[in-house]
C-alpha atoms as a PDB file:
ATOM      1  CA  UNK A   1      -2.549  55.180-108.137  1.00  0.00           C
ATOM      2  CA  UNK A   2      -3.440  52.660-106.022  1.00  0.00           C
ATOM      3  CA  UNK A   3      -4.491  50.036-107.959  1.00  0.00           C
ATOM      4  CA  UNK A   4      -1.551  50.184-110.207  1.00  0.00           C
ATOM      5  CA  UNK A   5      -0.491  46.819-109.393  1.00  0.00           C
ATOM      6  CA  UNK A   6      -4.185  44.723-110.141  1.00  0.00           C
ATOM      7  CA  UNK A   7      -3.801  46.756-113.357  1.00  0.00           C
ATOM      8  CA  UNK A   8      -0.758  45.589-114.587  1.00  0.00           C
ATOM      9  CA  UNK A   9      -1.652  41.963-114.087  1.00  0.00           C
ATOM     10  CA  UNK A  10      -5.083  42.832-115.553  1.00  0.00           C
ATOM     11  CA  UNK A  11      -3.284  43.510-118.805  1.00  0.00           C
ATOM     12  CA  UNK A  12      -1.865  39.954-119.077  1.00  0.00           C
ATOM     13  CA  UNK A  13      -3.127  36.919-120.439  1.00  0.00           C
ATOM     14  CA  UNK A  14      -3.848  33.784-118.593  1.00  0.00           C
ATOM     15  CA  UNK A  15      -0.712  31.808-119.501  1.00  0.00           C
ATOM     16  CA  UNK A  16       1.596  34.895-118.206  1.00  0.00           C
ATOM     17  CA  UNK A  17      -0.314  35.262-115.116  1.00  0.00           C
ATOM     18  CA  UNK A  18       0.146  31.165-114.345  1.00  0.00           C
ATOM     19  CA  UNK A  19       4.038  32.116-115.132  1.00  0.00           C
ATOM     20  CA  UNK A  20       4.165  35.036-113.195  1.00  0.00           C
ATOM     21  CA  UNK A  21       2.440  33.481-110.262  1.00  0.00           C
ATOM     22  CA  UNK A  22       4.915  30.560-110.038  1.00  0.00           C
ATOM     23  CA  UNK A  23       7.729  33.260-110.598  1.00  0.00           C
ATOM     24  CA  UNK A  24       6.366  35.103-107.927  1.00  0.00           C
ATOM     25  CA  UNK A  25       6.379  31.773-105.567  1.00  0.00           C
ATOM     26  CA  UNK A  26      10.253  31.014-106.558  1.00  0.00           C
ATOM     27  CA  UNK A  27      11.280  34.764-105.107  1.00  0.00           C
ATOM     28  CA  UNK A  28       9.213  34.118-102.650  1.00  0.00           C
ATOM     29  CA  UNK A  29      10.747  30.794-101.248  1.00  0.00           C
ATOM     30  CA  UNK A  30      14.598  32.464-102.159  1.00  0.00           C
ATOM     31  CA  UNK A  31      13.786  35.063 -99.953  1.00  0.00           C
ATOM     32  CA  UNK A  32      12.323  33.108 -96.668  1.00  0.00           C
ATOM     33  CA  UNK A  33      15.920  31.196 -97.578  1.00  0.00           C
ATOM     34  CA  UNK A  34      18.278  34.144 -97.473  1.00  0.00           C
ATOM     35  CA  UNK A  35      15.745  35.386 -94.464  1.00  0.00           C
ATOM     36  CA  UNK A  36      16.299  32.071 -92.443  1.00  0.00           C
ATOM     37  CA  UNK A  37      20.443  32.361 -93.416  1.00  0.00           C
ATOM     38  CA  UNK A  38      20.262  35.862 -92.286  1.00  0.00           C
ATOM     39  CA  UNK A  39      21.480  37.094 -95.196  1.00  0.00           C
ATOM     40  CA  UNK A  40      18.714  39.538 -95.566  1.00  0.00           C
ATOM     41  CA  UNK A  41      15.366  41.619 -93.630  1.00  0.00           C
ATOM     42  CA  UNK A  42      13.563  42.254 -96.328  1.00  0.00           C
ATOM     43  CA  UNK A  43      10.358  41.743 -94.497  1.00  0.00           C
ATOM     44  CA  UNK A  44       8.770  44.818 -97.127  1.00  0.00           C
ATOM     45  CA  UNK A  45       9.690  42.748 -99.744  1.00  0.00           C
ATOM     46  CA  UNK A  46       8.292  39.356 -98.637  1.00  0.00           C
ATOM     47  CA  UNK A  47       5.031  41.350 -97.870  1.00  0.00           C
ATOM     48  CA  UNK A  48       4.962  42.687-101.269  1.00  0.00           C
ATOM     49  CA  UNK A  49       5.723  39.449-102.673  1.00  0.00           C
ATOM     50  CA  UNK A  50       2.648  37.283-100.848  1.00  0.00           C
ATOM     51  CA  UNK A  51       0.675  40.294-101.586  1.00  0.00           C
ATOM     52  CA  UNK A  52       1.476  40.103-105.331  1.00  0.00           C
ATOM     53  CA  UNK A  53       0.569  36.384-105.124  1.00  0.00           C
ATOM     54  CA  UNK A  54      -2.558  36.680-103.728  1.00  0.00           C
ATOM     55  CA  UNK A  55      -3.513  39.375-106.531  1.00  0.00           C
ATOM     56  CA  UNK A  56      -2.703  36.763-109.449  1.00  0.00           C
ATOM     57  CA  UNK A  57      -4.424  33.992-107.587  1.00  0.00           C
ATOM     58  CA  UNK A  58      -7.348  36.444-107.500  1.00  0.00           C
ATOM     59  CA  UNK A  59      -7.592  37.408-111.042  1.00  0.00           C
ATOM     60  CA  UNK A  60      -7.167  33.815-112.228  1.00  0.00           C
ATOM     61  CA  UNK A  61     -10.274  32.716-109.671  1.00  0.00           C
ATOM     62  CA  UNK A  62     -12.089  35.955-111.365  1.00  0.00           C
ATOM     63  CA  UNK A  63     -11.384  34.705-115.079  1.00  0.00           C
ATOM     64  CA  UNK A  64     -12.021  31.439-114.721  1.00  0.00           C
ATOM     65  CA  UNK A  65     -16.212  32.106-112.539  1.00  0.00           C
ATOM     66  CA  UNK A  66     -16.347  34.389-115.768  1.00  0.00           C
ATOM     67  CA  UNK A  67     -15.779  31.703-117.830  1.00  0.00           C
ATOM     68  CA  UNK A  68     -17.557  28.919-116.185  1.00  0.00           C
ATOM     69  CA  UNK A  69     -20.386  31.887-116.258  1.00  0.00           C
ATOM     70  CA  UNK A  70     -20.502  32.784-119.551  1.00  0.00           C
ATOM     71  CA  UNK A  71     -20.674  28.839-120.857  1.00  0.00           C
ATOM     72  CA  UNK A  72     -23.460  27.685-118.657  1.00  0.00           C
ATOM     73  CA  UNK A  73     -25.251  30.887-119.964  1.00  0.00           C
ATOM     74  CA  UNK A  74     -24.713  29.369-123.431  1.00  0.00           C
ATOM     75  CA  UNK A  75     -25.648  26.144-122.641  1.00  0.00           C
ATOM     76  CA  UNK A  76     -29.439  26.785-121.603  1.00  0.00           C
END
């Protein structure tokens, strides 16, 4: 499927996204380091990784509009 990955992030909670998203960031900056060394081409990887990124960054944005939403409905 192609969603697979948004749905597997979709299943974890806000404090595991923040982790996986600076996880993701770590591999992210090892890999432009072993890229810049030459120890590796990995340029699928470092795609999927940014790509990956970008998801999480996405879903925390969505959560926290939803949030901000569903208080200011409360408050009138």
């Amino acid at each position: 499927m192609k969603n697979d990955p948004i749905e597997r992030f979709r299943q974890m909670g806000d404090q595991e996204l923040e982790s996986r998203e600076v996880d993701l960031r770590d591999q992210l900056f090892r890999l432009r380091f072993q890229m810049s060394m030459g120890q590796s081409e990995s340029i699928k990887k470092l795609r999927q990784l940014r790509k990956d990124i970008a998801r999480v960054k996405t879903l925390v944005r969505e959560r926290a509009r939803q949030a901000a939403a569903s208080s200011a409905s409360r408050g009138r």
